[in-house]
C-alpha atoms as a PDB file:
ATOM      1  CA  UNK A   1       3.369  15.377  13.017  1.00  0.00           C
ATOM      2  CA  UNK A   2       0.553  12.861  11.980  1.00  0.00           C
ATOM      3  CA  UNK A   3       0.619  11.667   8.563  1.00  0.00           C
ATOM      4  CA  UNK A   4      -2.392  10.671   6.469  1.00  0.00           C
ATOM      5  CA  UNK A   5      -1.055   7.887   4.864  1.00  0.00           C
ATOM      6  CA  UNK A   6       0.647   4.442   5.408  1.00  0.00           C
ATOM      7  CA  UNK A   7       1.496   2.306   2.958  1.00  0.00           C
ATOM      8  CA  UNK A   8       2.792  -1.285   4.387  1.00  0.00           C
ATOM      9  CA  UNK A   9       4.845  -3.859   2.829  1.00  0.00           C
ATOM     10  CA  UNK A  10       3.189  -6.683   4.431  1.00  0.00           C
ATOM     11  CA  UNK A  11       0.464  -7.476   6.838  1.00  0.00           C
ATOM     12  CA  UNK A  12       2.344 -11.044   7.480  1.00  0.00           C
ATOM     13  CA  UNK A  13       5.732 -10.710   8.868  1.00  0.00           C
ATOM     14  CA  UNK A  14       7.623 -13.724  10.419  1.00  0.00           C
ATOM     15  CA  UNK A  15       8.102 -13.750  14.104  1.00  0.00           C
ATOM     16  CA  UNK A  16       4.226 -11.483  14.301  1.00  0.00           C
ATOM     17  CA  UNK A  17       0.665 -11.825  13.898  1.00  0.00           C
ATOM     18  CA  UNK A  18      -1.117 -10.042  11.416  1.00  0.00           C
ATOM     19  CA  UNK A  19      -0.829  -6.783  11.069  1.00  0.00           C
ATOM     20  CA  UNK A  20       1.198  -6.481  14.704  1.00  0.00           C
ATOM     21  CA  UNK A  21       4.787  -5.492  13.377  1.00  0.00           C
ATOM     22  CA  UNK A  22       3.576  -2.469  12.188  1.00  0.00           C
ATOM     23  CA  UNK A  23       1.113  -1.792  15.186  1.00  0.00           C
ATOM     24  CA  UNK A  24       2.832   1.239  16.370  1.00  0.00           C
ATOM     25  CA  UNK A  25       2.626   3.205  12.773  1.00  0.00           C
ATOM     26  CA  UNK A  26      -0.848   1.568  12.666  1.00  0.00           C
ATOM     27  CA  UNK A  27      -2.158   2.949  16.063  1.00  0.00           C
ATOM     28  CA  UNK A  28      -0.154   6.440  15.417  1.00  0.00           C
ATOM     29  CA  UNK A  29      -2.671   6.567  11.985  1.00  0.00           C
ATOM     30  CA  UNK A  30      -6.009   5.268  13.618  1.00  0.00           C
ATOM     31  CA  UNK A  31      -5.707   7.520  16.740  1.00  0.00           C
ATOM     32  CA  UNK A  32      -8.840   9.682  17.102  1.00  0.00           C
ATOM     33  CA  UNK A  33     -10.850   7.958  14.912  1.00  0.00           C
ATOM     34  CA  UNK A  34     -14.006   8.531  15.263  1.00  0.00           C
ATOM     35  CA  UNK A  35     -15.764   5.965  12.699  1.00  0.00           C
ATOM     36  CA  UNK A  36     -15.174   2.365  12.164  1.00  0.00           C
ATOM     37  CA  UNK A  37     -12.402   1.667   9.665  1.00  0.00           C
ATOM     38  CA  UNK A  38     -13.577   0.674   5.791  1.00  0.00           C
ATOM     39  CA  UNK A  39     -11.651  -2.350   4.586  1.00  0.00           C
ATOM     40  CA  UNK A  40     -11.621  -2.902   1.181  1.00  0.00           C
ATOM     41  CA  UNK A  41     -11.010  -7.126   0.537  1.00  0.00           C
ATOM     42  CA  UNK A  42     -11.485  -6.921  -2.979  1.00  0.00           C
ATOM     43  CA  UNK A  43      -7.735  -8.184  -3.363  1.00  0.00           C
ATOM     44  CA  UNK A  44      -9.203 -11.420  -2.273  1.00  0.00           C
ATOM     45  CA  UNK A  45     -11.801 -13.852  -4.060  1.00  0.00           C
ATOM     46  CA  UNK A  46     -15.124 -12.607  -3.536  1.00  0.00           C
ATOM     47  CA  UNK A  47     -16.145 -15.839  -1.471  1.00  0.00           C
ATOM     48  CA  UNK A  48     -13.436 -14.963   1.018  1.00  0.00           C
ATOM     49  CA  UNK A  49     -14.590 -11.090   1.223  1.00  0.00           C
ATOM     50  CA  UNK A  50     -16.416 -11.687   4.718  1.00  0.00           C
ATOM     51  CA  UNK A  51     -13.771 -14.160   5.993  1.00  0.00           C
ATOM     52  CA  UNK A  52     -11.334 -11.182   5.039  1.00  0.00           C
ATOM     53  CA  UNK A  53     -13.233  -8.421   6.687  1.00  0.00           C
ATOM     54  CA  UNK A  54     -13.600 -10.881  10.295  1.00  0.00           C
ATOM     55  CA  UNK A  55      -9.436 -10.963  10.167  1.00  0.00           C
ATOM     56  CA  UNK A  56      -9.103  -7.315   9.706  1.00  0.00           C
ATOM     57  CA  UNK A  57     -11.695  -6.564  12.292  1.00  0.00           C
ATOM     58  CA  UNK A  58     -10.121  -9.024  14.764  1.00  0.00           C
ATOM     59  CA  UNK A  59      -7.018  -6.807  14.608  1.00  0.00           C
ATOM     60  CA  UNK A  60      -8.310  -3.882  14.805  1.00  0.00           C
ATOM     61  CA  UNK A  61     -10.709  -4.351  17.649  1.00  0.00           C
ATOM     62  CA  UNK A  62      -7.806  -4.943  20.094  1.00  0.00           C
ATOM     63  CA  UNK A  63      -7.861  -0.884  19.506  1.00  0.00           C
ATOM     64  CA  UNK A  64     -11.188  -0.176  19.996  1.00  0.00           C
ATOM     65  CA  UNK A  65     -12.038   0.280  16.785  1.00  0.00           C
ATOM     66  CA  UNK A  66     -14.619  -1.081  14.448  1.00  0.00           C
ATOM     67  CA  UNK A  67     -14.784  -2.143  11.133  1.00  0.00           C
ATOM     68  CA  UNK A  68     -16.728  -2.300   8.497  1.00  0.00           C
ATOM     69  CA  UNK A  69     -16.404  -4.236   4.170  1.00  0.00           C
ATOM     70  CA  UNK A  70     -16.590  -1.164   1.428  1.00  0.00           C
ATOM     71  CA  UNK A  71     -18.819  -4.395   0.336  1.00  0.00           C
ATOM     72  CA  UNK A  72     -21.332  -3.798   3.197  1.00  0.00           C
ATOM     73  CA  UNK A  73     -21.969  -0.400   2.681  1.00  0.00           C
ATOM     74  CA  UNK A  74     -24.290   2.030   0.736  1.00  0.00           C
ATOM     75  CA  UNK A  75     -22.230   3.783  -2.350  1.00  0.00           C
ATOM     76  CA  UNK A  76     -23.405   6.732  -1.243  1.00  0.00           C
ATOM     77  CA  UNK A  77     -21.603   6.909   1.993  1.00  0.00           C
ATOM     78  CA  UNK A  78     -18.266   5.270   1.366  1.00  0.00           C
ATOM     79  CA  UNK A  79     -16.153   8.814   1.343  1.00  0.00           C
ATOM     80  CA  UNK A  80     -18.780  10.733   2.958  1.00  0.00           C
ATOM     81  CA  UNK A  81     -19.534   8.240   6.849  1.00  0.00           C
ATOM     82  CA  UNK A  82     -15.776   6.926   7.319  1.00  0.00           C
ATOM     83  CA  UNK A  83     -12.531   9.046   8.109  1.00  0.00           C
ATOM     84  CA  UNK A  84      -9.985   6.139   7.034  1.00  0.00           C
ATOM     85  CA  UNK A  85      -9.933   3.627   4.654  1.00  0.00           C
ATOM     86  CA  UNK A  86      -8.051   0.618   4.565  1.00  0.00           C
ATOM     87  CA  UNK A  87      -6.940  -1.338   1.110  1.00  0.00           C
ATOM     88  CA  UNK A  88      -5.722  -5.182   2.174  1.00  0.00           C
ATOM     89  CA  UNK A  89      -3.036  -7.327   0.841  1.00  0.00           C
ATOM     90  CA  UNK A  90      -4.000 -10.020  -1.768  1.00  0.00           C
ATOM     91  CA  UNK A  91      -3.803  -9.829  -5.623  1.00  0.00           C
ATOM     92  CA  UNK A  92      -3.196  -5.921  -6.966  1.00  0.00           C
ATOM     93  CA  UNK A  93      -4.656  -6.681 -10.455  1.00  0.00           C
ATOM     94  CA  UNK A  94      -7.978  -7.801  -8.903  1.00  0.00           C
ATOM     95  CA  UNK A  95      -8.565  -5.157  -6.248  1.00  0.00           C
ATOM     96  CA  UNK A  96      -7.762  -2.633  -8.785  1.00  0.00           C
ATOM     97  CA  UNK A  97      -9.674  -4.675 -11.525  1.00  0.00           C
ATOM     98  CA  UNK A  98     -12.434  -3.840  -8.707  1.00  0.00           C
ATOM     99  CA  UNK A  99     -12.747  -0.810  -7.319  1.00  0.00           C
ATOM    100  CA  UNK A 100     -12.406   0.011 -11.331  1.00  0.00           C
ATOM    101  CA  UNK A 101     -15.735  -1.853 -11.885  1.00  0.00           C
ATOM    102  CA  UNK A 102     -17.320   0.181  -8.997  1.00  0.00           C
ATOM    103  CA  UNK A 103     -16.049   3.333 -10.323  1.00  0.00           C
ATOM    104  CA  UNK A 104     -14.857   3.915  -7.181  1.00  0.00           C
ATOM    105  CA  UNK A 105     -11.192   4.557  -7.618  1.00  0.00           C
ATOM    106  CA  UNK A 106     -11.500   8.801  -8.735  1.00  0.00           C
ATOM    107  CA  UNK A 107     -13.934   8.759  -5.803  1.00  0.00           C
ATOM    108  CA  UNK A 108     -11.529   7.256  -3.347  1.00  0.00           C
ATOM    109  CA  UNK A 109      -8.716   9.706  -4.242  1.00  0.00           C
ATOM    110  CA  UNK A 110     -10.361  12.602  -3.862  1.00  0.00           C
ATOM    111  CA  UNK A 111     -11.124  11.754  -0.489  1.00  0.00           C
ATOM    112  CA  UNK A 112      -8.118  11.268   0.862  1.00  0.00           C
ATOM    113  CA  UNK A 113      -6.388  14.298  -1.188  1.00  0.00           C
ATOM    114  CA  UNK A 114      -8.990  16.496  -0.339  1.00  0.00           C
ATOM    115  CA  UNK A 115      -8.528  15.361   3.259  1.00  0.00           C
ATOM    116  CA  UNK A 116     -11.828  13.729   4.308  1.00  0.00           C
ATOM    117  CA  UNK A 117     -10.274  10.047   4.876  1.00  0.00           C
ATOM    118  CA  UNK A 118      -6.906   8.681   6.147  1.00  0.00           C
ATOM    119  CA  UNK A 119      -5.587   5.912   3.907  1.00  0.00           C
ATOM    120  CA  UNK A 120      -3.647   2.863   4.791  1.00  0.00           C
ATOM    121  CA  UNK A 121      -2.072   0.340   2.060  1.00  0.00           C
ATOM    122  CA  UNK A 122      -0.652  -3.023   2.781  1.00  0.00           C
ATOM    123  CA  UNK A 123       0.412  -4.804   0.209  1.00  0.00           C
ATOM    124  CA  UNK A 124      -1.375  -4.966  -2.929  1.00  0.00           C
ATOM    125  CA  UNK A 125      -3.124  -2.095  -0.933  1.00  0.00           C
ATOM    126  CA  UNK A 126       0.556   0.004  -1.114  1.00  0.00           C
ATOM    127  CA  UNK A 127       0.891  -0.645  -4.577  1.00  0.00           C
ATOM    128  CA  UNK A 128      -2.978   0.642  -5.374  1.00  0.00           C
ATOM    129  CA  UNK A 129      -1.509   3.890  -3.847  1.00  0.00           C
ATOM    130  CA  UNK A 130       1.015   4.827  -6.435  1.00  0.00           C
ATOM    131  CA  UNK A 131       1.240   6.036  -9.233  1.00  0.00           C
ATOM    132  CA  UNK A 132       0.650   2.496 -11.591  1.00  0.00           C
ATOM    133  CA  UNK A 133       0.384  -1.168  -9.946  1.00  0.00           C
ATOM    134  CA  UNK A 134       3.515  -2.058 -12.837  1.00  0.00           C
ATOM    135  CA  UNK A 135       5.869  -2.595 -10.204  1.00  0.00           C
ATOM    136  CA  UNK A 136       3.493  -5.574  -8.317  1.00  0.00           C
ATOM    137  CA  UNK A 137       4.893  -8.549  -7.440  1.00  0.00           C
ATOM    138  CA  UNK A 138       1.436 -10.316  -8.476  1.00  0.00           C
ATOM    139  CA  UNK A 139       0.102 -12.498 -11.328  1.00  0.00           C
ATOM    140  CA  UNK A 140      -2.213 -10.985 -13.657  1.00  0.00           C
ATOM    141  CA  UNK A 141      -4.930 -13.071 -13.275  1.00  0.00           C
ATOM    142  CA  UNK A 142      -7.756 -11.005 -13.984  1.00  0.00           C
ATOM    143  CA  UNK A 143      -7.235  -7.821 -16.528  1.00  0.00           C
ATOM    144  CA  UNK A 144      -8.678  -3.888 -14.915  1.00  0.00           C
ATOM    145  CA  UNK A 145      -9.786  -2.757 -18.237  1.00  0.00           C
ATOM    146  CA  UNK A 146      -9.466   1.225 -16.698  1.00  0.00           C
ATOM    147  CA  UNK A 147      -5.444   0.575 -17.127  1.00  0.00           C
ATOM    148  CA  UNK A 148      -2.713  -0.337 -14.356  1.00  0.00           C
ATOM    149  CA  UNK A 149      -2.990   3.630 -13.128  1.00  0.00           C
ATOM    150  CA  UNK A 150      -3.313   3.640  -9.208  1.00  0.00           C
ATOM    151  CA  UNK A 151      -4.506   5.914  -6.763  1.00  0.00           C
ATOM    152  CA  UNK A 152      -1.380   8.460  -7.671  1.00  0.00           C
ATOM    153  CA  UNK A 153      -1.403   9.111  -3.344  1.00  0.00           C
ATOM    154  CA  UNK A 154       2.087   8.516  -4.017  1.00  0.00           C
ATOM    155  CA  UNK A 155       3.467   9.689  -7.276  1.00  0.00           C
ATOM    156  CA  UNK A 156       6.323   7.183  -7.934  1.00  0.00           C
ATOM    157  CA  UNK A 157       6.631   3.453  -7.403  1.00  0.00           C
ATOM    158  CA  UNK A 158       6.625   0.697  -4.406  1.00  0.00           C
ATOM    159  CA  UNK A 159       7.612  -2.436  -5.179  1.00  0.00           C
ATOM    160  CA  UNK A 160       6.355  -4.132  -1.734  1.00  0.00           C
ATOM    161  CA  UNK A 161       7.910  -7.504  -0.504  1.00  0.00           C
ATOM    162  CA  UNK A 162      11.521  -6.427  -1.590  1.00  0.00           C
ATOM    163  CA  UNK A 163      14.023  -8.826  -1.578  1.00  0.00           C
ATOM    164  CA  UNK A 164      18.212  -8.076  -1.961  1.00  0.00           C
ATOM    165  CA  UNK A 165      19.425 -10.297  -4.399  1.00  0.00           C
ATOM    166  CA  UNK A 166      21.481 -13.391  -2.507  1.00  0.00           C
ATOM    167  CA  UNK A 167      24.897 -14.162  -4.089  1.00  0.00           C
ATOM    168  CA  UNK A 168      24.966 -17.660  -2.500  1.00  0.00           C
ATOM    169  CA  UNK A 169      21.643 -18.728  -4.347  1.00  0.00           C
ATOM    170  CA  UNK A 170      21.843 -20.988  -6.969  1.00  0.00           C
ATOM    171  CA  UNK A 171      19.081 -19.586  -8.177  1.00  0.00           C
ATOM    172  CA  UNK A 172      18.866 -18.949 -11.975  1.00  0.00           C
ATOM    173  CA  UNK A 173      16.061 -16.252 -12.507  1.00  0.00           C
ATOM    174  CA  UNK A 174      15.379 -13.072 -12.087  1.00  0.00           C
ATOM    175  CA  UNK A 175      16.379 -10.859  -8.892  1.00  0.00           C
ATOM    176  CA  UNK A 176      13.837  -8.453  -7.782  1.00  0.00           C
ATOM    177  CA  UNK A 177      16.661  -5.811  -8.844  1.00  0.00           C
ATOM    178  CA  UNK A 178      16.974  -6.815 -12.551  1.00  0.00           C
ATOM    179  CA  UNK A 179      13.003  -6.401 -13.012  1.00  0.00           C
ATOM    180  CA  UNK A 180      12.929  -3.147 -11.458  1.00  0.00           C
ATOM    181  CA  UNK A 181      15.885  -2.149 -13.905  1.00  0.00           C
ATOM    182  CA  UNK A 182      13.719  -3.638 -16.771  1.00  0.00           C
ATOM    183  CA  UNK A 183      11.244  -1.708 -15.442  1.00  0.00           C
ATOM    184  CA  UNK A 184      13.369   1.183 -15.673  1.00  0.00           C
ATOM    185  CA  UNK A 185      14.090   0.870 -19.354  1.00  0.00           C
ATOM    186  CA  UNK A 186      10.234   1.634 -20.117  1.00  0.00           C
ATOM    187  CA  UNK A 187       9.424   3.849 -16.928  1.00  0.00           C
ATOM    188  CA  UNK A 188      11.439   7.174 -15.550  1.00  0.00           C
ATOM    189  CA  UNK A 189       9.534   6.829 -12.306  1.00  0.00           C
ATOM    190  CA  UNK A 190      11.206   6.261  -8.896  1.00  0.00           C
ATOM    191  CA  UNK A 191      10.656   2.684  -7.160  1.00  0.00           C
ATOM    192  CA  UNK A 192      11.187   1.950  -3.008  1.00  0.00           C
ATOM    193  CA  UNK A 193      11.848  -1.493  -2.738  1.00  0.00           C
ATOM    194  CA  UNK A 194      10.140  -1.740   0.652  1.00  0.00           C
ATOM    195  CA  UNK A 195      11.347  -5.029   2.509  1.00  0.00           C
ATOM    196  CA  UNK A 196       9.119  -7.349   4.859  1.00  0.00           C
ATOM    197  CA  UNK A 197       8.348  -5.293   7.761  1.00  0.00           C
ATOM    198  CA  UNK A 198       9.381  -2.061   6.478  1.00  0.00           C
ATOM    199  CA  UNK A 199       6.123   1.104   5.858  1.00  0.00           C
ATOM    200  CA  UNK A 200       6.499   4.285   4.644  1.00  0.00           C
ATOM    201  CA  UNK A 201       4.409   7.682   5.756  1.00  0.00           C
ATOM    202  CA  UNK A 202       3.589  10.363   3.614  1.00  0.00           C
ATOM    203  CA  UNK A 203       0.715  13.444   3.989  1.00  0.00           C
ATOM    204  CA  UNK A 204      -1.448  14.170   1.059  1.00  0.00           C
ATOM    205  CA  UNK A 205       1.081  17.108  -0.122  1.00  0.00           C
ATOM    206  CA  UNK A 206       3.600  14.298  -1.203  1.00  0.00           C
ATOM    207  CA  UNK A 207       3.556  15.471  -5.245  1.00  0.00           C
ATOM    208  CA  UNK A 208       4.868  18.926  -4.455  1.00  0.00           C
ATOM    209  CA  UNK A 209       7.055  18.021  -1.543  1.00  0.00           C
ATOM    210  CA  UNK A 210       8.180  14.383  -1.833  1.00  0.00           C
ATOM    211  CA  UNK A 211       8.565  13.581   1.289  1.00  0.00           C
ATOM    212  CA  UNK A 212       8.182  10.652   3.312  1.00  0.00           C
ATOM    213  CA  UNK A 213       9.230   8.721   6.379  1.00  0.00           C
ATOM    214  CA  UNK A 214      10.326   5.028   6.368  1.00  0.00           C
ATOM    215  CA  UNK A 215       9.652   3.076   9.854  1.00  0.00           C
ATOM    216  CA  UNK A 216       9.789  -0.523  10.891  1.00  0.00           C
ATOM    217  CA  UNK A 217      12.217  -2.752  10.222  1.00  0.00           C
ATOM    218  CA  UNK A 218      14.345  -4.224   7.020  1.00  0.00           C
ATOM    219  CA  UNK A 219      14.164  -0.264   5.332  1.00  0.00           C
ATOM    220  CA  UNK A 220      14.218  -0.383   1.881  1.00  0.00           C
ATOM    221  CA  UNK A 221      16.299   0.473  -1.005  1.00  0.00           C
ATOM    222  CA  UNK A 222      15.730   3.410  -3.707  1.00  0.00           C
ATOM    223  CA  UNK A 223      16.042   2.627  -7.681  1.00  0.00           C
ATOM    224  CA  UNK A 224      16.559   6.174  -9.944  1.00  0.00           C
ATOM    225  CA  UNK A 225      16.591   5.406 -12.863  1.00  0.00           C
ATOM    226  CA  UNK A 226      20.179   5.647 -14.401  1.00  0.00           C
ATOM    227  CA  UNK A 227      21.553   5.676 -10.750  1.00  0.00           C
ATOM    228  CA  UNK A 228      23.000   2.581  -8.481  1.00  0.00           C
ATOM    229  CA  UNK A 229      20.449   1.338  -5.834  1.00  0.00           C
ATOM    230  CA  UNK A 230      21.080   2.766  -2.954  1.00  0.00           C
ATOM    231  CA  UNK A 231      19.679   2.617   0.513  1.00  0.00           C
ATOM    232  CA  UNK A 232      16.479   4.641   2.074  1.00  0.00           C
ATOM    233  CA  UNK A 233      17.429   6.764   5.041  1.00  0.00           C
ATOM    234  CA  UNK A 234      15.119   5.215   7.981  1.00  0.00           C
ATOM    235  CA  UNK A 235      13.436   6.443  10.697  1.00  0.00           C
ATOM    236  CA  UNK A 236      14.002   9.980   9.762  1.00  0.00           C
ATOM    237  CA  UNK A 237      11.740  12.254   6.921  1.00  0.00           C
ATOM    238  CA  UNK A 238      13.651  13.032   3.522  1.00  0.00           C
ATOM    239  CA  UNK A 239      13.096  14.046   0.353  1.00  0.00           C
ATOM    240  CA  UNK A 240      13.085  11.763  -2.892  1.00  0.00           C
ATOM    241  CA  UNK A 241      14.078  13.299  -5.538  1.00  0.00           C
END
């Protein structure tokens, strides 16, 4: 079974190049393509959009496949000349800040739910893809006056970049696990705490049937609201209830 969507942790993993520990889910996706790929750098500065698109391209034309900026091209034929779209890592508030000032976020949805694009997430890209960007790991450095909504691809929460609290650190703030129960005392929604090289796979029927696949390597752990953390089953699909 092929599924339409990936939704990375990171692009940047130690021990790989960009992009390469998840080459296998990434290939598996892209397969058939028939297009070039549209990257969308807007989680970057604007002055680094180009620079962006040249490091994304560089990966991707090891497959054969081209790719093109969502900056470079014509409105018009964003969701109508390319069969997968690809949102990069960077800040979450800005690329959603972003695609909300191009009005392109209702556009970009329907295309993938109404199965005319493939869409893959890494990063701030993953958390664009669910249901709110609230569970980012970013600053808030610029404000997307359409709300924190995301692309609702998948209906609960990712918190990318997940990190298990470490009982030797001397640390004194915050683990990643007491913000996501803070999180939980304002939101009901599920969150996957996806670790560094960790992705998860879902088709665009994931609302009604909540299911998903987790592949690569670290997993990732499940918060439920008024349930312990517990661990994702890997390299298998299940449903998330």
């Amino acid at each position: 079974m092929q599924y339409r969507i990936l939704l990375i942790s990171s692009s940047a993993v130690h021990g790989y190049g960009y992009l390469e520990c998840n080459k296998d889910a990434i290939q598996e996706l892209t397969k058939d393509t028939a297009t070039p790929l549209l990257f969308v750098p807007y989680a970057a500065a604007r002055s680094e959009w180009d620079s962006y698109t040249d490091k994304v391209r560089a990966f991707f034309s090891k497959m054969g496949i081209k790719v093109m900026g969502i900056h470079k091209v014509p409105r018009t034929k964003i969701t109508t000349d390319y069969e997968i779209i690809f949102a990069g890592g960077g800040n979450t508030f800005r690329l959603l800040h972003t695609l909300q000032e191009h009005g392109l976020m209702q556009d970009i949805r329907e295309a993938v739910l109404t199965g005319k694009m493939k869409y893959m997430g890494s990063s701030a890209g993953t958390n664009l893809a669910t249901r709110s960007i609230c569970t980012t790991n970013d600053m808030p450095i610029v404000y997307p006056t359409g709300g924190f909504d995301g692309l609702n691809l998948f209906t609960y929460q990712i918190n990318p970049h997940y990190l298990d609290p470490d009982p030797a650190s001397s640390h004194k703030g915050e683990t990643r696990d007491q913000r996501l129960a803070e999180f939980h005392q304002e939101n009901n929604s599920p969150v996957i705490g996806l670790r560094e090289g960790a992705y998860i796979n879902i088709n665009t029927d994931f609302a009604t049937t909540h299911e998903l696949y987790i592949g690569g390597i670290n997993g990732a752990k499940i918060f439920v609201k008024g349930k312990a953390p517990y661990e994702a089953p890997v390299n298998e699909k299940f449903v998330l209830e």
